[in-house]
Structures are given as C-alpha cells and as structure tokens.
PDB file of N, CA and C in Angstrom:
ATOM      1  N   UNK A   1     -68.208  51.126 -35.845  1.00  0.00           N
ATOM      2  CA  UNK A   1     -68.985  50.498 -34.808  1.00  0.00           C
ATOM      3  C   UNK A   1     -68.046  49.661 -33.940  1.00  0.00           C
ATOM      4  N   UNK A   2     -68.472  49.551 -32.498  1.00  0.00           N
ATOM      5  CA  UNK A   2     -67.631  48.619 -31.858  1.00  0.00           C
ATOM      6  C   UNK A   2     -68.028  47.339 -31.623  1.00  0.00           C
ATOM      7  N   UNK A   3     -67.436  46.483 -31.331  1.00  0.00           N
ATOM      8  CA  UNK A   3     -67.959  44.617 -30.831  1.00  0.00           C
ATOM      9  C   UNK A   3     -67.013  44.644 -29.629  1.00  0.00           C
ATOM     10  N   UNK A   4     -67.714  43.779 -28.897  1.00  0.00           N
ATOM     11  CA  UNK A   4     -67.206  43.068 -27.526  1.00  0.00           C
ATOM     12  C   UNK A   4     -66.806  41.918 -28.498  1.00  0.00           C
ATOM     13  N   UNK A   5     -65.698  40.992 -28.124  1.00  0.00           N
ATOM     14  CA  UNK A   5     -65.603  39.699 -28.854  1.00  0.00           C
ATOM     15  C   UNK A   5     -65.343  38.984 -27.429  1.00  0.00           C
ATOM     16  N   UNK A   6     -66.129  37.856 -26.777  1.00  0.00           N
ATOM     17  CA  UNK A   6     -65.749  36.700 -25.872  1.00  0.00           C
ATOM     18  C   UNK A   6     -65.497  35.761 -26.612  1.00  0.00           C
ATOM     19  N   UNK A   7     -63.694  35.382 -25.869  1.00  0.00           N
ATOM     20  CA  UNK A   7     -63.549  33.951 -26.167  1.00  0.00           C
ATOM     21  C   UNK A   7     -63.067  33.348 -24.881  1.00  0.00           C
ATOM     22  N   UNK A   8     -63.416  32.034 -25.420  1.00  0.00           N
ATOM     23  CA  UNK A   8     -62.800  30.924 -24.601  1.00  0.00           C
ATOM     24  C   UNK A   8     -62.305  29.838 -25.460  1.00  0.00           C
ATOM     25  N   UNK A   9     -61.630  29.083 -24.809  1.00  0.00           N
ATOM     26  CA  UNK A   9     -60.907  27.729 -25.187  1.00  0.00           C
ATOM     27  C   UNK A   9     -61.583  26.664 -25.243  1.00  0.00           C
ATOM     28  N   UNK A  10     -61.309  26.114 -25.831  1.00  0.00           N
ATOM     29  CA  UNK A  10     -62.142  24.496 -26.191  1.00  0.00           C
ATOM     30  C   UNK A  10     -61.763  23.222 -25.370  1.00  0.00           C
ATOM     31  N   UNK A  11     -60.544  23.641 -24.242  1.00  0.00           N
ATOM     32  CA  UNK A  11     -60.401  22.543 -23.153  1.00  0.00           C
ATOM     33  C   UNK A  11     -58.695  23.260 -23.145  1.00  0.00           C
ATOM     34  N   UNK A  12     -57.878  22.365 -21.913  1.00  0.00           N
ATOM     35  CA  UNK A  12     -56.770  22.328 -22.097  1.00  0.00           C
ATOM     36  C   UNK A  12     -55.968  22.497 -22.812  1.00  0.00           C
ATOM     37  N   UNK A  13     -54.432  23.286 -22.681  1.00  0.00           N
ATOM     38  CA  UNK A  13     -53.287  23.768 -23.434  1.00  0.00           C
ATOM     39  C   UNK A  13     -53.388  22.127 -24.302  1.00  0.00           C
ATOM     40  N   UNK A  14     -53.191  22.203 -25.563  1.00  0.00           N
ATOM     41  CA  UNK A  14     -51.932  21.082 -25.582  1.00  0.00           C
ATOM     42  C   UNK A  14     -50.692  21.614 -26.555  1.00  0.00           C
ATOM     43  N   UNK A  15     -49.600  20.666 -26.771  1.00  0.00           N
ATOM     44  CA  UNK A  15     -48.363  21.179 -27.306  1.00  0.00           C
ATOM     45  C   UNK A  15     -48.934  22.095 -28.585  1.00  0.00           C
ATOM     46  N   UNK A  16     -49.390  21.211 -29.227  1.00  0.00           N
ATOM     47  CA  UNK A  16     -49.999  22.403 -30.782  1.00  0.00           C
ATOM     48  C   UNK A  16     -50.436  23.527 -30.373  1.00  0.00           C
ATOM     49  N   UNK A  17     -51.413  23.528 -29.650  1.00  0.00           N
ATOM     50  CA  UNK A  17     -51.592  25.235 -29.037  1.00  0.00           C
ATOM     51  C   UNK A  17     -50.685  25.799 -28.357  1.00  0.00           C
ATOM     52  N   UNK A  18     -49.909  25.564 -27.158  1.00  0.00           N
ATOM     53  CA  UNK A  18     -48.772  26.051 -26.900  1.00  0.00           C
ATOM     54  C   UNK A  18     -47.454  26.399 -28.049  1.00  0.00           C
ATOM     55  N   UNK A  19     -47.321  25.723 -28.819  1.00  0.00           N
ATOM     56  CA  UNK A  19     -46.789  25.968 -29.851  1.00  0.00           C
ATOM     57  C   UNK A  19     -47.198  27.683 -30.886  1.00  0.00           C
ATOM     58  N   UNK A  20     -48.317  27.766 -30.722  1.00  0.00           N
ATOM     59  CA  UNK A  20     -48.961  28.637 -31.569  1.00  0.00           C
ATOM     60  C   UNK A  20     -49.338  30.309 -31.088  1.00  0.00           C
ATOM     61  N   UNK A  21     -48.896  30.228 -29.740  1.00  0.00           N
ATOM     62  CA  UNK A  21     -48.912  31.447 -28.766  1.00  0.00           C
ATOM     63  C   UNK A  21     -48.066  32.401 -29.433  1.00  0.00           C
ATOM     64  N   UNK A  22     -47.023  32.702 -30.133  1.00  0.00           N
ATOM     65  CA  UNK A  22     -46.424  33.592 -30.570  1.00  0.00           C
ATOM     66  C   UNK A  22     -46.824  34.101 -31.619  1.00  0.00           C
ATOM     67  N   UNK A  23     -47.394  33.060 -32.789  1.00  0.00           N
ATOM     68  CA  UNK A  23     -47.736  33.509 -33.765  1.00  0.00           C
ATOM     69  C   UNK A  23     -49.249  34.498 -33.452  1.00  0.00           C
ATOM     70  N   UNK A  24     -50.131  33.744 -32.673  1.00  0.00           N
ATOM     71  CA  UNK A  24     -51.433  34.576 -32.330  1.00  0.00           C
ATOM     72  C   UNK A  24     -51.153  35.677 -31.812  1.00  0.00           C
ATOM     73  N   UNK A  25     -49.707  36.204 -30.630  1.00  0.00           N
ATOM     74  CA  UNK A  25     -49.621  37.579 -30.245  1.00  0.00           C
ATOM     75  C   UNK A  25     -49.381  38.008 -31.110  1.00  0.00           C
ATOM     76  N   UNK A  26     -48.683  37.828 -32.208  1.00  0.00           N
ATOM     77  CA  UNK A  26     -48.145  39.003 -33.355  1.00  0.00           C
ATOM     78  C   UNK A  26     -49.591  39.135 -34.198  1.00  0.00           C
ATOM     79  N   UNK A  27     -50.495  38.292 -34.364  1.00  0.00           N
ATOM     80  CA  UNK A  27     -51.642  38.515 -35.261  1.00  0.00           C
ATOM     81  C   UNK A  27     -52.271  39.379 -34.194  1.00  0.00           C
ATOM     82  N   UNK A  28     -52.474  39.416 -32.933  1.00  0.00           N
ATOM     83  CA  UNK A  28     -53.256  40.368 -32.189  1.00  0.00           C
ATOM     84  C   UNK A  28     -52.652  42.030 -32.745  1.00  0.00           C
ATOM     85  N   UNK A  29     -51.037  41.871 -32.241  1.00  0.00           N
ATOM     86  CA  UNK A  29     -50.439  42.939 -32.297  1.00  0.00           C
ATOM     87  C   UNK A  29     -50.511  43.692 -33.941  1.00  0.00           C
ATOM     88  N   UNK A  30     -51.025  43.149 -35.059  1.00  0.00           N
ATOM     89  CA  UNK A  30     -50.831  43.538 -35.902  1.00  0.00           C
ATOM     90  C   UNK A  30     -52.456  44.109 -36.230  1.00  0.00           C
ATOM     91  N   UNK A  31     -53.828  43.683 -35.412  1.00  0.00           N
ATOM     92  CA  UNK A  31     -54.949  44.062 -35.217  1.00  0.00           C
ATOM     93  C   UNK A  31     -54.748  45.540 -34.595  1.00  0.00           C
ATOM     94  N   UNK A  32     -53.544  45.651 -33.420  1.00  0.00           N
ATOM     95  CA  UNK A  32     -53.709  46.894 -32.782  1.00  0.00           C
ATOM     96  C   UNK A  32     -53.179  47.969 -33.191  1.00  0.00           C
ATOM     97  N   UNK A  33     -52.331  47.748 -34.694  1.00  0.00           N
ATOM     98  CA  UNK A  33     -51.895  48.392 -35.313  1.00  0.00           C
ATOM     99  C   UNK A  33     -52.448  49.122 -36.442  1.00  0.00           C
ATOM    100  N   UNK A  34     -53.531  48.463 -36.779  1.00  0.00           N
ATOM    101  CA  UNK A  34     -54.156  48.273 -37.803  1.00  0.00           C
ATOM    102  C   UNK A  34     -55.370  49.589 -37.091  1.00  0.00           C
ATOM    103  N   UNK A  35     -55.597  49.647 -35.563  1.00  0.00           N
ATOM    104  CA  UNK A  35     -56.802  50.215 -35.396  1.00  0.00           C
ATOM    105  C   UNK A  35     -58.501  49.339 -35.062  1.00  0.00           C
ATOM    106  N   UNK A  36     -57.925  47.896 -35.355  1.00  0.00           N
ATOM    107  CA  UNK A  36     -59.140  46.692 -35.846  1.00  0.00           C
ATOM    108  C   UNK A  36     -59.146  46.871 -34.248  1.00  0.00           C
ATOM    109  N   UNK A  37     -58.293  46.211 -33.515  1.00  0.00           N
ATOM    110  CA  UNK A  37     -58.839  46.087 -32.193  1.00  0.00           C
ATOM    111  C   UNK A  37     -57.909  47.352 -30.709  1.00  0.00           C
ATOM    112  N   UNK A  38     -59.345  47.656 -30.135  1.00  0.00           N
ATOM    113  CA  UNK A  38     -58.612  48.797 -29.423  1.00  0.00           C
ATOM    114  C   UNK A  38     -58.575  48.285 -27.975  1.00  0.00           C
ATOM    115  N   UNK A  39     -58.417  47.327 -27.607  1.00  0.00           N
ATOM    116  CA  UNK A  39     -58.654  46.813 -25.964  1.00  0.00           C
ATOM    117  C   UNK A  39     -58.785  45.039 -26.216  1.00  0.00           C
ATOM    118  N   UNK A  40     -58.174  44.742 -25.166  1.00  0.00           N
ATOM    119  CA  UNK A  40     -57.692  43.367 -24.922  1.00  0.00           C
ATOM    120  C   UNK A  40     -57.952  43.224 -23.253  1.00  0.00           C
ATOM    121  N   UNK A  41     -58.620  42.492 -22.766  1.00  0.00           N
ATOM    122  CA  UNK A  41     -58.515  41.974 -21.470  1.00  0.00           C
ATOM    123  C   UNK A  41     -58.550  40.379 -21.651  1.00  0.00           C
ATOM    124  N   UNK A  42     -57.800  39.848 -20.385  1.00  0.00           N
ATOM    125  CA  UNK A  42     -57.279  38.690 -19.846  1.00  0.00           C
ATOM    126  C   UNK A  42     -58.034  38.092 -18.618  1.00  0.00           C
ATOM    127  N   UNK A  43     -58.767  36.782 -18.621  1.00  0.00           N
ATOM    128  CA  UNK A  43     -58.729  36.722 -16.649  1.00  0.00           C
ATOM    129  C   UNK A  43     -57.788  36.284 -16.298  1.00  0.00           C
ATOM    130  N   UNK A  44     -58.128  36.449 -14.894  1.00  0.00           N
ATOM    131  CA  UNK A  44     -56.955  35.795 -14.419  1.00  0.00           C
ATOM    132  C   UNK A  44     -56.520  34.602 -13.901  1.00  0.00           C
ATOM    133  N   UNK A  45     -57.310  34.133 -14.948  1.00  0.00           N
ATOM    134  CA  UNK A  45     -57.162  32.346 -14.734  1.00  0.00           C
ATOM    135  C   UNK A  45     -57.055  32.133 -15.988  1.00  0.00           C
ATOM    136  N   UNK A  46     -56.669  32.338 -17.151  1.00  0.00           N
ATOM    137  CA  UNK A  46     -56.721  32.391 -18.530  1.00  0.00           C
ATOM    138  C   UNK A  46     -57.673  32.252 -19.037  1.00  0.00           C
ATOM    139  N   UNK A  47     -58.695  31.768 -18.663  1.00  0.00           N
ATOM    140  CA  UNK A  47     -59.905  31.111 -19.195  1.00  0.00           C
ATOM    141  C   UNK A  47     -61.176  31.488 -20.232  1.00  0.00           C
ATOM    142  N   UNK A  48     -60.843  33.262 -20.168  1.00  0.00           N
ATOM    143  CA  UNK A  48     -61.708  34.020 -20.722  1.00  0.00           C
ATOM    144  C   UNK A  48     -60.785  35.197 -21.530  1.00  0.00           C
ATOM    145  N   UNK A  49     -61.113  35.422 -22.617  1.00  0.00           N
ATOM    146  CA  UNK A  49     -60.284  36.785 -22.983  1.00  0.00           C
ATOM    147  C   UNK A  49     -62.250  37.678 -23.924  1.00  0.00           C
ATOM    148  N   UNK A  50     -61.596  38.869 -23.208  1.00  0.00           N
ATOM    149  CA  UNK A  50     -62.414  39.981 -23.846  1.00  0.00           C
ATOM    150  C   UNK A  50     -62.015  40.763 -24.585  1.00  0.00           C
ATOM    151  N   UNK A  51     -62.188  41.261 -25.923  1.00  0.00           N
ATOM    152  CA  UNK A  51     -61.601  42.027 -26.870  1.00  0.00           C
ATOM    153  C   UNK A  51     -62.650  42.966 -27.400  1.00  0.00           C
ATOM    154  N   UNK A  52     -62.190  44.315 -27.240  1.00  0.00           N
ATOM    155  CA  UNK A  52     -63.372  45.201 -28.456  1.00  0.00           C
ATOM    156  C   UNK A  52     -62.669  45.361 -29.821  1.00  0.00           C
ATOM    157  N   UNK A  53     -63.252  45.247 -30.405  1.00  0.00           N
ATOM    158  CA  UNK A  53     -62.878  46.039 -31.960  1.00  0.00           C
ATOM    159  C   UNK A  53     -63.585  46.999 -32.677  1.00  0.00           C
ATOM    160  N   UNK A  54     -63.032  47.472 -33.445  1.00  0.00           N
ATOM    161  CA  UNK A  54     -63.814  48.738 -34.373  1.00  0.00           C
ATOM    162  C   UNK A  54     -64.154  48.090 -35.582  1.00  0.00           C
ATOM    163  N   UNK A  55     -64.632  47.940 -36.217  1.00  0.00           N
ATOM    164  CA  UNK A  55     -65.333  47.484 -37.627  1.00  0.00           C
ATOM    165  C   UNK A  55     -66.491  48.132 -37.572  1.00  0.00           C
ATOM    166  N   UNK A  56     -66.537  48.073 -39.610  1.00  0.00           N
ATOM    167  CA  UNK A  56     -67.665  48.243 -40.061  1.00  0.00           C
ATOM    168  C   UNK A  56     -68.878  47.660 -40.281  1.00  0.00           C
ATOM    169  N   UNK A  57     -68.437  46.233 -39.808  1.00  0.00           N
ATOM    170  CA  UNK A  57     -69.565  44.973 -39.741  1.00  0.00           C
ATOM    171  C   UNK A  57     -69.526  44.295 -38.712  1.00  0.00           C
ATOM    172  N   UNK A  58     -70.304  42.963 -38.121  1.00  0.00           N
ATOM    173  CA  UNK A  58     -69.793  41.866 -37.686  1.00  0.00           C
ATOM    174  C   UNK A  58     -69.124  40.963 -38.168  1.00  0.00           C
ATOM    175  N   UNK A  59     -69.357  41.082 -39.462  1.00  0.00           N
ATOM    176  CA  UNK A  59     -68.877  39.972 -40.525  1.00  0.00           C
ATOM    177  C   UNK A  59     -67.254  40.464 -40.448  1.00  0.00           C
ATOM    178  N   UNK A  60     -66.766  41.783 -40.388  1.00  0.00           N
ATOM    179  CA  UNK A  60     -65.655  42.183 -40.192  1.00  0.00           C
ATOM    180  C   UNK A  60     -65.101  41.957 -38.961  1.00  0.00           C
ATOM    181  N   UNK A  61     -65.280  41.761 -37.779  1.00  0.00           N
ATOM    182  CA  UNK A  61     -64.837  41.061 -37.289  1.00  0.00           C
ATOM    183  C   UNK A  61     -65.023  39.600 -37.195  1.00  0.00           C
ATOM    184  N   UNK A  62     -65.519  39.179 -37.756  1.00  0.00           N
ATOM    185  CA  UNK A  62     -65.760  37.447 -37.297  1.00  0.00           C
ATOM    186  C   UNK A  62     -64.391  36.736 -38.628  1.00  0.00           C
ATOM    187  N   UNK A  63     -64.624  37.950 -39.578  1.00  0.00           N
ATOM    188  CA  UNK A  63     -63.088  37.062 -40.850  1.00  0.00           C
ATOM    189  C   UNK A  63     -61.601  37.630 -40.429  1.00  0.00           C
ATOM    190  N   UNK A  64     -61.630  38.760 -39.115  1.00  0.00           N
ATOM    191  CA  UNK A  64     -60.852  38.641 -38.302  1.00  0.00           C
ATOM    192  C   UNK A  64     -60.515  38.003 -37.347  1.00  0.00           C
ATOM    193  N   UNK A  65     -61.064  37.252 -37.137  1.00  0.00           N
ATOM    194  CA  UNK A  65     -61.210  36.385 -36.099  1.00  0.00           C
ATOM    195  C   UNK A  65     -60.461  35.330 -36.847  1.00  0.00           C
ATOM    196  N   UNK A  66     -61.268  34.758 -37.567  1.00  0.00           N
ATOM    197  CA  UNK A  66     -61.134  33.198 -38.120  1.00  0.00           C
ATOM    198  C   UNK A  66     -59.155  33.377 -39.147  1.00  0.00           C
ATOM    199  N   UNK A  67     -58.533  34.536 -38.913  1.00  0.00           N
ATOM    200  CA  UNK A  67     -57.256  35.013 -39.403  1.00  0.00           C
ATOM    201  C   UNK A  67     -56.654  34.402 -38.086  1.00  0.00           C
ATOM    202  N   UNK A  68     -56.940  34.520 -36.747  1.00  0.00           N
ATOM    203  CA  UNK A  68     -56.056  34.197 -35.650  1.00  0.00           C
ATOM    204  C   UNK A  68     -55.689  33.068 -35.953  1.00  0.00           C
ATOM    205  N   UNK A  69     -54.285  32.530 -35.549  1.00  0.00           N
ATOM    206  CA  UNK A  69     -53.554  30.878 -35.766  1.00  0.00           C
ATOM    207  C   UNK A  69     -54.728  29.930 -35.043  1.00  0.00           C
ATOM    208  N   UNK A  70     -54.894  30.221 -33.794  1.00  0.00           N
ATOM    209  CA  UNK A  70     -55.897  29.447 -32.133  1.00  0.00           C
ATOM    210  C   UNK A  70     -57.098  29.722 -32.937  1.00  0.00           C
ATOM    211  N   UNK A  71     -57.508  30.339 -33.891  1.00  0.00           N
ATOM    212  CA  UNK A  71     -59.072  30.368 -33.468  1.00  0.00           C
ATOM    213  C   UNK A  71     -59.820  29.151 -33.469  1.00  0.00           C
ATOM    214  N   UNK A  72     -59.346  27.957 -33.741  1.00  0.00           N
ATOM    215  CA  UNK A  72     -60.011  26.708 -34.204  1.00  0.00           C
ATOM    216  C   UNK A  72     -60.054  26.046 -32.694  1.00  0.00           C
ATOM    217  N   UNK A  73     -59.650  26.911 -31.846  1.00  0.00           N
ATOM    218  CA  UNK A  73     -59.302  26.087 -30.604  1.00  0.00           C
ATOM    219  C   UNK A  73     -60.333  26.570 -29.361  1.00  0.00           C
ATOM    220  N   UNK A  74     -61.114  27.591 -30.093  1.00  0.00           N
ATOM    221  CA  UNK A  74     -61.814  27.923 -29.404  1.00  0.00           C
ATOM    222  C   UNK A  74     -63.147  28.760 -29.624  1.00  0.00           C
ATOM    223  N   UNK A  75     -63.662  29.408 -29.030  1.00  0.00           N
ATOM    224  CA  UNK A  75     -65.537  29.691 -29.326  1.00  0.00           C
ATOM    225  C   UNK A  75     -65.558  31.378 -29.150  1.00  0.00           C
ATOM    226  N   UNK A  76     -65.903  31.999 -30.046  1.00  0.00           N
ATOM    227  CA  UNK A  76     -66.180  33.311 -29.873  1.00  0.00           C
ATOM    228  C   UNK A  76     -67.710  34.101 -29.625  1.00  0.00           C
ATOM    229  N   UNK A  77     -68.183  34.780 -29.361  1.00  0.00           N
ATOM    230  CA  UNK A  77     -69.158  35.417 -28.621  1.00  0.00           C
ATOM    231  C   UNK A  77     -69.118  36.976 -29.076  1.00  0.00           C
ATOM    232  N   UNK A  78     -69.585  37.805 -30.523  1.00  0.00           N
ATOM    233  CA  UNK A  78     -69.480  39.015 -30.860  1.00  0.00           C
ATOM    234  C   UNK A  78     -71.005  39.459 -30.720  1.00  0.00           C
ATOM    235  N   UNK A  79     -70.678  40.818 -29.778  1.00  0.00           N
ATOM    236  CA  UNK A  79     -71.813  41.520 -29.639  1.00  0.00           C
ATOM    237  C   UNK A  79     -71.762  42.909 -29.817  1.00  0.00           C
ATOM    238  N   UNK A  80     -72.668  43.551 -30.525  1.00  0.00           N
ATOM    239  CA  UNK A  80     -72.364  44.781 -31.020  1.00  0.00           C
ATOM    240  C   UNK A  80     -72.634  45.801 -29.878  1.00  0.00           C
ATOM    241  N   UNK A  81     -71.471  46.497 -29.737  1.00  0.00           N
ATOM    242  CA  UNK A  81     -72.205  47.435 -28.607  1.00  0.00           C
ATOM    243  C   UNK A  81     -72.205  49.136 -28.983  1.00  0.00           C
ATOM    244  N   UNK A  82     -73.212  49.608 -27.930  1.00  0.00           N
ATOM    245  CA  UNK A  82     -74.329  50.832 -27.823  1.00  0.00           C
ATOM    246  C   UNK A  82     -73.025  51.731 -28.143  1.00  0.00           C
ATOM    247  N   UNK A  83     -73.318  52.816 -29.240  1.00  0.00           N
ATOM    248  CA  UNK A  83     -72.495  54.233 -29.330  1.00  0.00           C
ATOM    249  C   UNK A  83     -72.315  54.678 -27.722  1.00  0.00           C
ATOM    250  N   UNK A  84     -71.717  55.380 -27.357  1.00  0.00           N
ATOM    251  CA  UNK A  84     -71.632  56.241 -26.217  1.00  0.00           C
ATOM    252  C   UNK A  84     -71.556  57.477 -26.124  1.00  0.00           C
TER     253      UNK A  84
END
C-alpha cells in the first residue's frame, strides 16, 4: 500500500537541527534503498516536504518515521492513498 507522508517543522533551523541534516539524508537514503520510500518532494521554501512510501501498514510507516534523527522537530500528516 502507499502513504503520502506531510511534514513540516516545528519553527526555525536551530544549530541542533542544522547539525542533524546529514544524518537524516542518509536515514532517507537508506529508506530508498530499502524500497520503504519511493518519492521525496521539497518546496521551495523548505517549509513543507512530501514523501510517499510503500508499506504494509500505517503503523509501518509512522515507526519509520519516528527512526528519522529530525523527527522530534517536526509534525507528520500520513494518508493512505487510492490503488491506481
């Protein structure tokens, strides 16, 4: 099954989160390896990121989620979406 995942941030960079940007790309990159997540979008104001993933649950993605370094830094939004 697929999920849309919306996130956003919980306010402004600060050093601890800037700090933590490398480790979260390699946890993404190791999702896209894995097959967990097949699409990543960005705005272009940083403010929003959209992600689909493949799982067998929601619950499977949401204890993927809570694996990201940032996730404490910010609010997620999983919605299951329609076969095609």
């Amino acid at each position: 099954m697929r999920f849309m995942v919306e996130g956003r941030g919980s306010g402004p960079p600060t050093d601890e989160m800037l700090a933590l940007i490398p480790a979260e790309q390699a946890r993404g990159q190791e999702f896209d390896a894995q097959g967990l997540r097949v699409a990543l979008y960005v705005a272009a104001d940083f403010s929003v990121t959209w992600q689909v993933f493949t799982a067998d649950t929601q619950a499977d993605v949401q204890r993927a989620l809570e694996s990201l370094p940032m996730y404490r830094f910010g609010s997620f939004t999983i919605t299951p979406l329609a076969d095609s």
